[in-house]
C-alpha atoms as a PDB file:
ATOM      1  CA  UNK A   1      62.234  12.951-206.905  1.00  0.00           C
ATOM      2  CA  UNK A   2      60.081  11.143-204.448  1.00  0.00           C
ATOM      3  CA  UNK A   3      61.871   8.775-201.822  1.00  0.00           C
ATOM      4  CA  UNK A   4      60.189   5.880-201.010  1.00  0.00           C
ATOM      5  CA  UNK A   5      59.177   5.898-197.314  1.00  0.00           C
ATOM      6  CA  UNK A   6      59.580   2.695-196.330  1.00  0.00           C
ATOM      7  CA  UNK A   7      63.045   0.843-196.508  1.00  0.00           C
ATOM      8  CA  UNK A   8      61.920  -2.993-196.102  1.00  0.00           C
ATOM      9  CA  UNK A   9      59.788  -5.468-197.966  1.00  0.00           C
ATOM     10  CA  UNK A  10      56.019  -5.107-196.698  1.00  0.00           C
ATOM     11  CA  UNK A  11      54.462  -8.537-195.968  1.00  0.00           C
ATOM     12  CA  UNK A  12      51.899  -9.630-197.614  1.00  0.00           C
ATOM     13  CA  UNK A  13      49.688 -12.713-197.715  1.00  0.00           C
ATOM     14  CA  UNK A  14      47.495 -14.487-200.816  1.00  0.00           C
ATOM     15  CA  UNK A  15      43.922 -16.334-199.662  1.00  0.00           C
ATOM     16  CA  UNK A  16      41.993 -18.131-201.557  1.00  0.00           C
ATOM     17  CA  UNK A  17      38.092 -17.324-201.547  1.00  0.00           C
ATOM     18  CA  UNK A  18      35.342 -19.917-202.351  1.00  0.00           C
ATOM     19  CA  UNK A  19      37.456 -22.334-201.868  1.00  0.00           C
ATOM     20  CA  UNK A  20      35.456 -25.404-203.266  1.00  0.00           C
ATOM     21  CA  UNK A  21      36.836 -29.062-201.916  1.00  0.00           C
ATOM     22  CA  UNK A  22      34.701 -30.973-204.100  1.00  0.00           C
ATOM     23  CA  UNK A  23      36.163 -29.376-207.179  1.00  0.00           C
ATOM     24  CA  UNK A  24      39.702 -30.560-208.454  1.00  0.00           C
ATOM     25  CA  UNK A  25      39.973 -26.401-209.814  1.00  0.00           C
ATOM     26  CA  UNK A  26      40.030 -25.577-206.536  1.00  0.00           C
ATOM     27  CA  UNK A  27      43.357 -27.567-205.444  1.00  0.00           C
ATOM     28  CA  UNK A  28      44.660 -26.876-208.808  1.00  0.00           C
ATOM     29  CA  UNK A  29      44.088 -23.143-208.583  1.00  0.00           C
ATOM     30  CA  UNK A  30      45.524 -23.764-205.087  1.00  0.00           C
ATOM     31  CA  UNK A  31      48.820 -26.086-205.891  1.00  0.00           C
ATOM     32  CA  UNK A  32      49.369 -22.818-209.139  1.00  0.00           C
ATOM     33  CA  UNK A  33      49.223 -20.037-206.554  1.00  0.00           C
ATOM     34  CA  UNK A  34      51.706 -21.906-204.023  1.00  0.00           C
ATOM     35  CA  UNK A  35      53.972 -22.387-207.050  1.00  0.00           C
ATOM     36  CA  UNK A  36      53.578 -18.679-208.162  1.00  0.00           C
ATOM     37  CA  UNK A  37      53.929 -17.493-205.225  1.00  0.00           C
ATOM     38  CA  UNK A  38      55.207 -20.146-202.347  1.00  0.00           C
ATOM     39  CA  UNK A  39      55.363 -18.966-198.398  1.00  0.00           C
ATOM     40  CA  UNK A  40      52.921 -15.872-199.420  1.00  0.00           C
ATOM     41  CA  UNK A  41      49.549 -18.108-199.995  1.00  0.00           C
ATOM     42  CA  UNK A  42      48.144 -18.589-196.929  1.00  0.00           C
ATOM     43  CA  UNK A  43      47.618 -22.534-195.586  1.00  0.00           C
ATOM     44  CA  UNK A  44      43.722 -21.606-194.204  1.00  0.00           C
ATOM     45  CA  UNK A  45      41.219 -21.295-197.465  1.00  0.00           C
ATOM     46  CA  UNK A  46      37.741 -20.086-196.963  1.00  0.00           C
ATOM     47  CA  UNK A  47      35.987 -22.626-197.998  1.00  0.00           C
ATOM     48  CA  UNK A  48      32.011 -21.801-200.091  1.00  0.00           C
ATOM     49  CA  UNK A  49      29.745 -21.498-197.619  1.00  0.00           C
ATOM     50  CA  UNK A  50      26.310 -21.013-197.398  1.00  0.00           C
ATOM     51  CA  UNK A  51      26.679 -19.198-193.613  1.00  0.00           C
ATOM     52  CA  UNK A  52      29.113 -17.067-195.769  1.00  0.00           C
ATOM     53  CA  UNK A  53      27.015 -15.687-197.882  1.00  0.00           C
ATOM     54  CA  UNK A  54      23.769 -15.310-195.453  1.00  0.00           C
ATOM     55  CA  UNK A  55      25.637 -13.276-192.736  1.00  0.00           C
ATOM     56  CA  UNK A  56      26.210 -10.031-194.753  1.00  0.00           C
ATOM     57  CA  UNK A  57      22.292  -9.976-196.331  1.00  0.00           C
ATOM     58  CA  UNK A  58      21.447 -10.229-192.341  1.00  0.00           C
ATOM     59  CA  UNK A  59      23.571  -7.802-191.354  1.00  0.00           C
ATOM     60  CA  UNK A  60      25.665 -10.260-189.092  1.00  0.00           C
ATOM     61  CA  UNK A  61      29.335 -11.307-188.616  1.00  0.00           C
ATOM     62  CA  UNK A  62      29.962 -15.198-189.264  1.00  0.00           C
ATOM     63  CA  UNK A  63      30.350 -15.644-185.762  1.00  0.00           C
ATOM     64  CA  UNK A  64      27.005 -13.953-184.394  1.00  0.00           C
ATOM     65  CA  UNK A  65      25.117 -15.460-187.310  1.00  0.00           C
ATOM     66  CA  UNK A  66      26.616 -19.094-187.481  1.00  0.00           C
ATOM     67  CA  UNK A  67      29.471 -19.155-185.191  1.00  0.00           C
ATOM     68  CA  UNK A  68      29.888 -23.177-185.695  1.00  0.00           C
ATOM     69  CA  UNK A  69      30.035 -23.346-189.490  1.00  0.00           C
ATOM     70  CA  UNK A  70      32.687 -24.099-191.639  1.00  0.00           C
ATOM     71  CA  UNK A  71      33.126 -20.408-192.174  1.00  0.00           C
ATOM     72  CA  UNK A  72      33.307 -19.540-188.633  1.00  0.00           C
ATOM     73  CA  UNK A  73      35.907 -22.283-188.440  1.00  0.00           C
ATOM     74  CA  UNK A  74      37.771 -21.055-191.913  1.00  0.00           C
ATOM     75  CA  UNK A  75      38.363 -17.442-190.200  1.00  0.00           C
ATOM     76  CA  UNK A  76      39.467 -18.571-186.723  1.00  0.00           C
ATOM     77  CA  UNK A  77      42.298 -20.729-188.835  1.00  0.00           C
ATOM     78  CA  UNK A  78      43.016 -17.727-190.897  1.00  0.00           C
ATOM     79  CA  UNK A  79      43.048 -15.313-187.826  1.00  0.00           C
ATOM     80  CA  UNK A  80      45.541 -18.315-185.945  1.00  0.00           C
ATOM     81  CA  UNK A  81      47.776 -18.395-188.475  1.00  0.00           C
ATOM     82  CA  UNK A  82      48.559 -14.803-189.311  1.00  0.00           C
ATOM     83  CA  UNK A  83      48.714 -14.151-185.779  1.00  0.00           C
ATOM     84  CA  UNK A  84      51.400 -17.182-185.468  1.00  0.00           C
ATOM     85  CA  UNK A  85      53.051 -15.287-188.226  1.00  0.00           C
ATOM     86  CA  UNK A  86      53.430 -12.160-186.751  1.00  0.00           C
ATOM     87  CA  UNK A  87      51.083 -10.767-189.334  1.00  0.00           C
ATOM     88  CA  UNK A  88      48.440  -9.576-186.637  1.00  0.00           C
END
């Protein structure tokens, strides 16, 4: 029989994609996942975004192609708070 490896819980975060703050779905999807799944969902969303979706077709990071979008600004909060969660 195989052992399992690792003896503790891994970590492990939820995000929500597309995130659409016009649309009532997207904060009920949101307010579901937090009650599915609590601490684990991530606070920062990434939020639809037309930078988003233009970066990869140029070959380009969200940063180098549109470094003060809402995208740009999505990932840093991401990136802050799984770094202030000793995720990173």
């Amino acid at each position: 029989a195989l052992e399992p490896v690792l003896k503790r819980r891994i970590s492990r975060r939820y995000l929500l994609t597309r995130f659409d703050r016009r649309r009532n779905m997207s904060f009920e999807i949101q307010k579901k996942m937090v009650e599915l799944f609590g601490d684990e969902v991530c606070a920062a969303v990434i939020s639809e975004n037309v930078a988003l979706a233009e970066a990869p077709a140029l070959n380009r990071d969200i940063y180098t192609h549109a470094g003060d979008s809402r995208g740009a600004d999505d990932y840093t909060a991401l990136m802050e708070e799984l770094r202030n969660g000793g995720l990173l």
